[in-house]
N, C-alpha and C. Protein backbone atom coordinates (compact mmCIF):
# COMPACT_ATOMS: atom_id res chain seq x y z
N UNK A 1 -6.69 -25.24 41.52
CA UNK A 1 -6.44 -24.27 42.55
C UNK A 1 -5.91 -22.95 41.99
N UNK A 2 -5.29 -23.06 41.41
CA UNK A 2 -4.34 -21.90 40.30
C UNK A 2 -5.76 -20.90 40.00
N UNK A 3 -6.75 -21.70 39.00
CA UNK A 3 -7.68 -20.71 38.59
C UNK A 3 -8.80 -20.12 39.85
N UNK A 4 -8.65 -21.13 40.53
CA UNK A 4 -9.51 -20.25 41.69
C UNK A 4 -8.61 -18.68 42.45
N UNK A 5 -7.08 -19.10 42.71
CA UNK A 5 -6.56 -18.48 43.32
C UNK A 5 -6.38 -16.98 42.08
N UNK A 6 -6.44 -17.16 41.00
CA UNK A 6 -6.46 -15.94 39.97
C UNK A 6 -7.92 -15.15 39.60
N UNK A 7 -8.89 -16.33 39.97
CA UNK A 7 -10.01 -15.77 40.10
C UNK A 7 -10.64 -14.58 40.95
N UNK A 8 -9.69 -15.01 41.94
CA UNK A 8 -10.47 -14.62 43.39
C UNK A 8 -9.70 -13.13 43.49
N UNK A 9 -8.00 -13.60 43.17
CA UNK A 9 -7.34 -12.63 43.29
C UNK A 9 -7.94 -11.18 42.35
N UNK A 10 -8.65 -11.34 40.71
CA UNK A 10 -9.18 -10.53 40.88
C UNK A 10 -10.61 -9.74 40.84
N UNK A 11 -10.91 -10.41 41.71
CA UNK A 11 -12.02 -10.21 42.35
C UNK A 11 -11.95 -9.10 43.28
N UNK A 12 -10.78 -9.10 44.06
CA UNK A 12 -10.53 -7.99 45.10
C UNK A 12 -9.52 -7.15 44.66
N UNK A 13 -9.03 -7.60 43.94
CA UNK A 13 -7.71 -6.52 43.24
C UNK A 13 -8.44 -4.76 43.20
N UNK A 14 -9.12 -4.75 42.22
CA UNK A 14 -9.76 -3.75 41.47
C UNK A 14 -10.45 -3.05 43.01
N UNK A 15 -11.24 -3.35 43.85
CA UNK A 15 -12.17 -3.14 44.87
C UNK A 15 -10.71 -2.57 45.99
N UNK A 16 -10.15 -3.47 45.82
CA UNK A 16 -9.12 -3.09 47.41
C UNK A 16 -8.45 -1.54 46.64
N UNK A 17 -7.53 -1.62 45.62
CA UNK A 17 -7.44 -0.45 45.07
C UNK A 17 -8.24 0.98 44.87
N UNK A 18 -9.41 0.70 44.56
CA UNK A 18 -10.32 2.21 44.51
C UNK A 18 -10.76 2.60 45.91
N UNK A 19 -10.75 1.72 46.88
CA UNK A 19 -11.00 1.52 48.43
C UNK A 19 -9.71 2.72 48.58
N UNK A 20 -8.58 2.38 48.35
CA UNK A 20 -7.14 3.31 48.66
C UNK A 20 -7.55 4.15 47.91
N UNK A 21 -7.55 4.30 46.87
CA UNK A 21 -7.41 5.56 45.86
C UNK A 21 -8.93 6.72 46.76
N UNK A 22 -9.69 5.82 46.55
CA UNK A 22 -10.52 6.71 47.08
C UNK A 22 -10.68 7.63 48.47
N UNK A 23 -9.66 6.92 49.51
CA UNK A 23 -9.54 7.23 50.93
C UNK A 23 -8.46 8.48 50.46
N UNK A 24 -7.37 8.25 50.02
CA UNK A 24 -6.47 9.06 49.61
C UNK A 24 -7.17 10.49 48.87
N UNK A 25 -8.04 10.21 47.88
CA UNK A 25 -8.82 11.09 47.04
C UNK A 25 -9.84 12.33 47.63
N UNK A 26 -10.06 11.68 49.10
CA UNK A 26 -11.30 11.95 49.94
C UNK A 26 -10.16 13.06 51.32
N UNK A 27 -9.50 12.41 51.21
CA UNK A 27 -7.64 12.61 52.51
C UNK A 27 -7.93 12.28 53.64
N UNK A 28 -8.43 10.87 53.35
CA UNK A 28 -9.19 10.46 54.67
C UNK A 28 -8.00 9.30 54.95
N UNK A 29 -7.18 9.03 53.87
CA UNK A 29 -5.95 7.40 53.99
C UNK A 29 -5.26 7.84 55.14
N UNK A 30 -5.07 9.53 55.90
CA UNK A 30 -4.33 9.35 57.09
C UNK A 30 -4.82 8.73 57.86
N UNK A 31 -6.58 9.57 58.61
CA UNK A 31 -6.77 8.57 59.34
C UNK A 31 -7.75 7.56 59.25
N UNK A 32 -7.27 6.72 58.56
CA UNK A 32 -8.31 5.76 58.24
C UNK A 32 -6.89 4.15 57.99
N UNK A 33 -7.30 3.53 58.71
CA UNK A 33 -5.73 2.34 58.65
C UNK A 33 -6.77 0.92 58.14
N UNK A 34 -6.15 0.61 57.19
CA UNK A 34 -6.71 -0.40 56.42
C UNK A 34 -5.68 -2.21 56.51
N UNK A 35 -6.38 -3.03 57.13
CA UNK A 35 -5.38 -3.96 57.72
C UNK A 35 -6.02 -5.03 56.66
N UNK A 36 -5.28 -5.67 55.65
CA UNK A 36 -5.71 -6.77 55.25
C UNK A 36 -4.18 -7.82 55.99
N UNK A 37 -5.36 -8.77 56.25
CA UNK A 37 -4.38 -10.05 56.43
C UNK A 37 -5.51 -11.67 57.05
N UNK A 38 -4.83 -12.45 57.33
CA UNK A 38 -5.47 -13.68 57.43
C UNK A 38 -5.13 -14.21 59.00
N UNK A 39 -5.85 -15.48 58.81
CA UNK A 39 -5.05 -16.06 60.27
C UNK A 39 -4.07 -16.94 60.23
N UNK A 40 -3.60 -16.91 58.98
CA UNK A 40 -2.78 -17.84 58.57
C UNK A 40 -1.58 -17.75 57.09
N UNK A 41 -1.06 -18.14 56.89
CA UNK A 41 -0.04 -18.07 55.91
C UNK A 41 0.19 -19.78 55.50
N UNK A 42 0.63 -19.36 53.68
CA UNK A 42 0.08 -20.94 53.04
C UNK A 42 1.92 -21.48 52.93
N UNK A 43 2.16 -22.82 53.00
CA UNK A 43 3.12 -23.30 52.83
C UNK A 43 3.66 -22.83 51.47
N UNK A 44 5.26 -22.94 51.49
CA UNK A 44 5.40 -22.75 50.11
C UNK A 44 5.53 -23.77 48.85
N UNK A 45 5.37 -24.94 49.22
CA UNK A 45 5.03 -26.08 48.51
C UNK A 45 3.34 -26.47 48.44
N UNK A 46 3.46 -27.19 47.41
CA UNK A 46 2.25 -27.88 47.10
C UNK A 46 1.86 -28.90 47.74
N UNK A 47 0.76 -29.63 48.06
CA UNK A 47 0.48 -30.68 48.23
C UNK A 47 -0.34 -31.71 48.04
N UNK A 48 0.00 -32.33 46.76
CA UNK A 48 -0.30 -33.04 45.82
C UNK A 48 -1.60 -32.54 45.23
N UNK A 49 -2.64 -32.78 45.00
CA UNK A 49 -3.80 -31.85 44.06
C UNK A 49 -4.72 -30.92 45.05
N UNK A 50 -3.93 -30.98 46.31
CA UNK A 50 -4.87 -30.29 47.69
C UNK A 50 -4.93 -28.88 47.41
N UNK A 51 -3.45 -28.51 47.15
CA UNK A 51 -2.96 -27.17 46.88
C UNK A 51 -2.32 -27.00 48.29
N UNK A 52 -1.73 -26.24 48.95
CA UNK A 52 -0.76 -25.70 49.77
C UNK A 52 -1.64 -25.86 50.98
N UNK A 53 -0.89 -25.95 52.33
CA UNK A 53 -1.08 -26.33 53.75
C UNK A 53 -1.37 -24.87 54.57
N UNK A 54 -1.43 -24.93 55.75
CA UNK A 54 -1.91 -23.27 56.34
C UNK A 54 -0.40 -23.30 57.27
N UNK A 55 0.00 -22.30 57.20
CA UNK A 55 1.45 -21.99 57.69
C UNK A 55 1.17 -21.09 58.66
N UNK A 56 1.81 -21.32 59.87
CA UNK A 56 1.33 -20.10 60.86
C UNK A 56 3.39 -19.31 61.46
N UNK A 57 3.92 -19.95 61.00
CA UNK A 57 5.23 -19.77 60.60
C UNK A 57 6.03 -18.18 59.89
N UNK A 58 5.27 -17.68 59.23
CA UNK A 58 5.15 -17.10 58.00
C UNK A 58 4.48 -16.71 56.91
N UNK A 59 3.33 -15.73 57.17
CA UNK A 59 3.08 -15.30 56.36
C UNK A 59 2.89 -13.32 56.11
N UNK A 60 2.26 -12.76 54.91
CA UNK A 60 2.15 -11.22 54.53
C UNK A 60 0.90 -11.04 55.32
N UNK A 61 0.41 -9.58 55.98
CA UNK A 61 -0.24 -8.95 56.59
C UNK A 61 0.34 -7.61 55.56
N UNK A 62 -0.84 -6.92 55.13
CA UNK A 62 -0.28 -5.64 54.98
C UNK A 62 -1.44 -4.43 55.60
N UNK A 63 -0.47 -3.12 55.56
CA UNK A 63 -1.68 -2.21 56.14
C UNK A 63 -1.42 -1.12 55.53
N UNK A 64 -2.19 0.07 55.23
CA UNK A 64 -2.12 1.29 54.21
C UNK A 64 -3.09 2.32 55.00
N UNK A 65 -2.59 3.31 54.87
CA UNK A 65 -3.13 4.45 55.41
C UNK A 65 -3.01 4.86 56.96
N UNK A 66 -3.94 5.02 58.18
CA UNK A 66 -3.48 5.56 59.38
C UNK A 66 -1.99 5.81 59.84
N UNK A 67 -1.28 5.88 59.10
CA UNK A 67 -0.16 6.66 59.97
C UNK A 67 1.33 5.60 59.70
N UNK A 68 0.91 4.76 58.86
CA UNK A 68 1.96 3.83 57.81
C UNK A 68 2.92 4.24 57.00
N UNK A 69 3.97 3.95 57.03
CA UNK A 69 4.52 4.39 55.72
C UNK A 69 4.01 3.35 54.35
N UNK A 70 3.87 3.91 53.29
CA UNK A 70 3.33 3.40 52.02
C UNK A 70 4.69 2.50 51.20
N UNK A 71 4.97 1.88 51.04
CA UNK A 71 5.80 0.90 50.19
C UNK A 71 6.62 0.30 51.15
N UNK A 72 6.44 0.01 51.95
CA UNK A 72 7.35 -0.06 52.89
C UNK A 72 7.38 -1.77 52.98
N UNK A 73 8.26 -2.62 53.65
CA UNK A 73 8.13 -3.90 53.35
C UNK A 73 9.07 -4.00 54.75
N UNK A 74 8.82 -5.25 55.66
CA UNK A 74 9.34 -5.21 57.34
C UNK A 74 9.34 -6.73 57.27
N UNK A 75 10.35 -7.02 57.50
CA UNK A 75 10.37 -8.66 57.77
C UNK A 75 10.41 -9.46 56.32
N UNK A 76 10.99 -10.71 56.82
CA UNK A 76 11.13 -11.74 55.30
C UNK A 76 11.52 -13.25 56.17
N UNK A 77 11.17 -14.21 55.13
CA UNK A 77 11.21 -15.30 55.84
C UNK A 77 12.35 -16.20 55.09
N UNK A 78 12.73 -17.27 55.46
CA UNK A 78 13.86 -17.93 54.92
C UNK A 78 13.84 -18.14 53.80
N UNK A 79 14.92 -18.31 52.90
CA UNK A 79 15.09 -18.58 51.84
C UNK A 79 13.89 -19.91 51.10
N UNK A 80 13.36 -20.81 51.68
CA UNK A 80 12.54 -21.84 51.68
C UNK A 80 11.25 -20.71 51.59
N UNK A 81 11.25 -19.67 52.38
CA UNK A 81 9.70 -19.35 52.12
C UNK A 81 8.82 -19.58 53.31
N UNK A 82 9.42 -20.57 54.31
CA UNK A 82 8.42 -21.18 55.40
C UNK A 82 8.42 -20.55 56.87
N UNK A 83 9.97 -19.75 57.13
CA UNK A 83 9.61 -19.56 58.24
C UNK A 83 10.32 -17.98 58.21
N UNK A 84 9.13 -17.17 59.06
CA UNK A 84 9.56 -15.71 59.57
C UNK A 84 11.23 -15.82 60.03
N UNK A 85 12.28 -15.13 59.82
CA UNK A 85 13.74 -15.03 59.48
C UNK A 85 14.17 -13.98 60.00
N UNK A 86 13.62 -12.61 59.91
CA UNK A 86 14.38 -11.48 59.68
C UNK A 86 12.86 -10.22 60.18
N UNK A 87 13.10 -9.89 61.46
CA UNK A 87 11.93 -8.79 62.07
C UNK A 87 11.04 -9.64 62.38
N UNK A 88 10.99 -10.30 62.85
CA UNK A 88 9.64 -11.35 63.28
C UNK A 88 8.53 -10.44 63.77
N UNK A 89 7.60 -10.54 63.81
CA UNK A 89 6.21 -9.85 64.55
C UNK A 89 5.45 -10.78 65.01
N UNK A 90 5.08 -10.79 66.32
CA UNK A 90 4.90 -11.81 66.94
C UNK A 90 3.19 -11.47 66.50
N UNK A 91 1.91 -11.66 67.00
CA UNK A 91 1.15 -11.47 67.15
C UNK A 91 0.39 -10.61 68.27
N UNK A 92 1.10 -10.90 69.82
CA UNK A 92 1.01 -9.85 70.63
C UNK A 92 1.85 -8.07 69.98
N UNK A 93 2.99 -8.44 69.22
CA UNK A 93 3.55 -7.27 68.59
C UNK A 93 2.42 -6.71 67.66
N UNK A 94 1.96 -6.94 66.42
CA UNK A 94 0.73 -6.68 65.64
C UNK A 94 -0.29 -6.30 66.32
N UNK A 95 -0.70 -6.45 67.51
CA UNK A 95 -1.71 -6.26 68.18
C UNK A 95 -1.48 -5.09 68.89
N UNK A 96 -0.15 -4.90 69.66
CA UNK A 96 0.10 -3.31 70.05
C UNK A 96 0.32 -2.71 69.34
N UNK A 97 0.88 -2.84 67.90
CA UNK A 97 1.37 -1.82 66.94
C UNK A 97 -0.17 -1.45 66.27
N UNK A 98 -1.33 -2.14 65.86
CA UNK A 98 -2.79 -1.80 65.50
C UNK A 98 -3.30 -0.84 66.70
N UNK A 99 -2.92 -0.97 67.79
CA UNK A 99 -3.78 -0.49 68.90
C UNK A 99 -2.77 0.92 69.19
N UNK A 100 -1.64 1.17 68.65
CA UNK A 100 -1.25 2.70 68.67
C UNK A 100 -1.17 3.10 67.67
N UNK A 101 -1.44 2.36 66.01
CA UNK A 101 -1.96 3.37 64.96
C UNK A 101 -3.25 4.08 65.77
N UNK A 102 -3.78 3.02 66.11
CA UNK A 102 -5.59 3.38 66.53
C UNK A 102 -5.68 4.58 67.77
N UNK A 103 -4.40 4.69 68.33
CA UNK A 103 -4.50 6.13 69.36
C UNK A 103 -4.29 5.21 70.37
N UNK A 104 -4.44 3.65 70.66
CA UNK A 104 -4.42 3.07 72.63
C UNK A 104 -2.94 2.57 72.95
N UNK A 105 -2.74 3.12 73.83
CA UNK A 105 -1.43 2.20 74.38
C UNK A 105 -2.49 0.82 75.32
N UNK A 106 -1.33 -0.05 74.64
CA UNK A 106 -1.84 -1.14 75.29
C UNK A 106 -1.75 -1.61 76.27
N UNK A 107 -0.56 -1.25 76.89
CA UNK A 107 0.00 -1.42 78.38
C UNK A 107 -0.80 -0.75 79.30
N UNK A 108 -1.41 0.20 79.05
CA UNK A 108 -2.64 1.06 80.04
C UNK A 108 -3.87 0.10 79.68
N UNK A 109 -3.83 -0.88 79.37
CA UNK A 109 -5.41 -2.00 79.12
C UNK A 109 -4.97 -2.69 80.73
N UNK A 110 -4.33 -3.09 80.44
CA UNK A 110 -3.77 -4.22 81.65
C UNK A 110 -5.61 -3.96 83.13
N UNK A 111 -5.67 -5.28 83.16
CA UNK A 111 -6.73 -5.27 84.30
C UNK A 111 -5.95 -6.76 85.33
N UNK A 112 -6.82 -6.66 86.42
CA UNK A 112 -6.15 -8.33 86.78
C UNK A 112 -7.51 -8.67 87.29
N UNK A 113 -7.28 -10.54 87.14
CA UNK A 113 -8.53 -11.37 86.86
C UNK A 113 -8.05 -12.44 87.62
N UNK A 114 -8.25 -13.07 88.69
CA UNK A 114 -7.75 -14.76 88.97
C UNK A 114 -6.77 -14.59 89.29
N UNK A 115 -5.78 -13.11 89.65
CA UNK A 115 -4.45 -13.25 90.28
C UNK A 115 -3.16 -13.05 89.21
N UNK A 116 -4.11 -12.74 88.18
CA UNK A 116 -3.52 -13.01 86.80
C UNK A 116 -3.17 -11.14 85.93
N UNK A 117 -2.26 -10.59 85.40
CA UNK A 117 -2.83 -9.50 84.57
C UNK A 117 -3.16 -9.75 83.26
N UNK A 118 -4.35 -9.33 82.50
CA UNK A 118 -4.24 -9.27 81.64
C UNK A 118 -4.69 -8.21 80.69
N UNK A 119 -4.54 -8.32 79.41
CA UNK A 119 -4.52 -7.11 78.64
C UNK A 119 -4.94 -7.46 77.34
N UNK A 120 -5.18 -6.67 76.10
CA UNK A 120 -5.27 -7.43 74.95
C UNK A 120 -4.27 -8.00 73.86
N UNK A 121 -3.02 -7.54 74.42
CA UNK A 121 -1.84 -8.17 73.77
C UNK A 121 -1.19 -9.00 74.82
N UNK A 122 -1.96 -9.81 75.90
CA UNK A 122 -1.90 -10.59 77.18
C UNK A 122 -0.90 -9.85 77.64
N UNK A 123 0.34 -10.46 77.56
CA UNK A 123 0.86 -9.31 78.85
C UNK A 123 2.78 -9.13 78.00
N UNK A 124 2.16 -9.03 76.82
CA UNK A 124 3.50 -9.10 75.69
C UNK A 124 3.11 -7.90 74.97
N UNK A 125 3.94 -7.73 73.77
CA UNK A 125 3.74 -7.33 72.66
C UNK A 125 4.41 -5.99 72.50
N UNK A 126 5.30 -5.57 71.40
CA UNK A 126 6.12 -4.34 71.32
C UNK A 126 5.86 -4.02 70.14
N UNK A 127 5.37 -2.14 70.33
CA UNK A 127 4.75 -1.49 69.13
C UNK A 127 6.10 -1.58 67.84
N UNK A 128 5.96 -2.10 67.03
CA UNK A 128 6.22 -2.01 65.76
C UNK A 128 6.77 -0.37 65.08
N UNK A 129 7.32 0.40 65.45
CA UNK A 129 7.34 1.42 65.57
C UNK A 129 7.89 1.90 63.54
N UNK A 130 8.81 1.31 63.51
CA UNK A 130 9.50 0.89 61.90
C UNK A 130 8.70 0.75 61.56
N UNK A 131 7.00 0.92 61.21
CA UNK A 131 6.19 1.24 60.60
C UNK A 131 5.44 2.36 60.13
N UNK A 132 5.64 3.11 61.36
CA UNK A 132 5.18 4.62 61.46
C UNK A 132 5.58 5.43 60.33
N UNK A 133 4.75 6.00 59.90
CA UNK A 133 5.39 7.53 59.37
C UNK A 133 6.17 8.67 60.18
């Protein structure tokens, strides 16, 4: 697992980098917001020759350019590694904070369906603002 995970890692290393350098190079990294992340986050233990479990607990999302601050680091998880601790971001939160880099307030989505409102951060979610530039 090790050599796959060093493999792979650089595989995209080099590509995700000239991707930035180049947006920056071009002065397009303002508006242009670059979201890497997963649907999931890996345990911080092993498990036995499997390699690590999918953690939905805790894991990195990062984003660069549209309107981000650059080095910036928001949230940390327990000392173990396993669980979000400190700034939690919920997923409805991530979802309004993407949707006002992107120019939408999300709270103006709201429609109602079945008696129900809904929206695309359902009927939660608080912009992340400690991200902004």
């Amino acid at each position: 697992m090790t050599a796959d995970h060093a493999k792979n890692a650089r595989e995209v290393d080099l590509p995700i980098a000239g991707l930035l350098h180049d947006l920056e190079a071009r002065g397009l990294s303002r508006d242009t917001l670059v979201v890497w992340a997963g649907e999931f986050g890996r345990t911080p233990t092993a498990q036995g020759m499997d390699g690590r479990d999918h953690n939905p607990h805790g894991f990195t999302v990062w984003l660069a350019g549209g309107g981000v601050k650059g080095g910036f680091s928001h949230g940390a998880t327990d000392d173990y590694g396993f669980f979000a601790a400190q700034d939690r971001v919920h997923i409805h939160d991530f979802h309004a904070t993407l949707l006002a880099l992107l120019g939408v307030d999300h709270e103006r989505l709201t429609y109602r369906h079945a008696g129900r409102d809904f929206r695309l951060t359902d009927v939660e979610g608080r912009v992340v603002r400690e991200l902004f530039l």
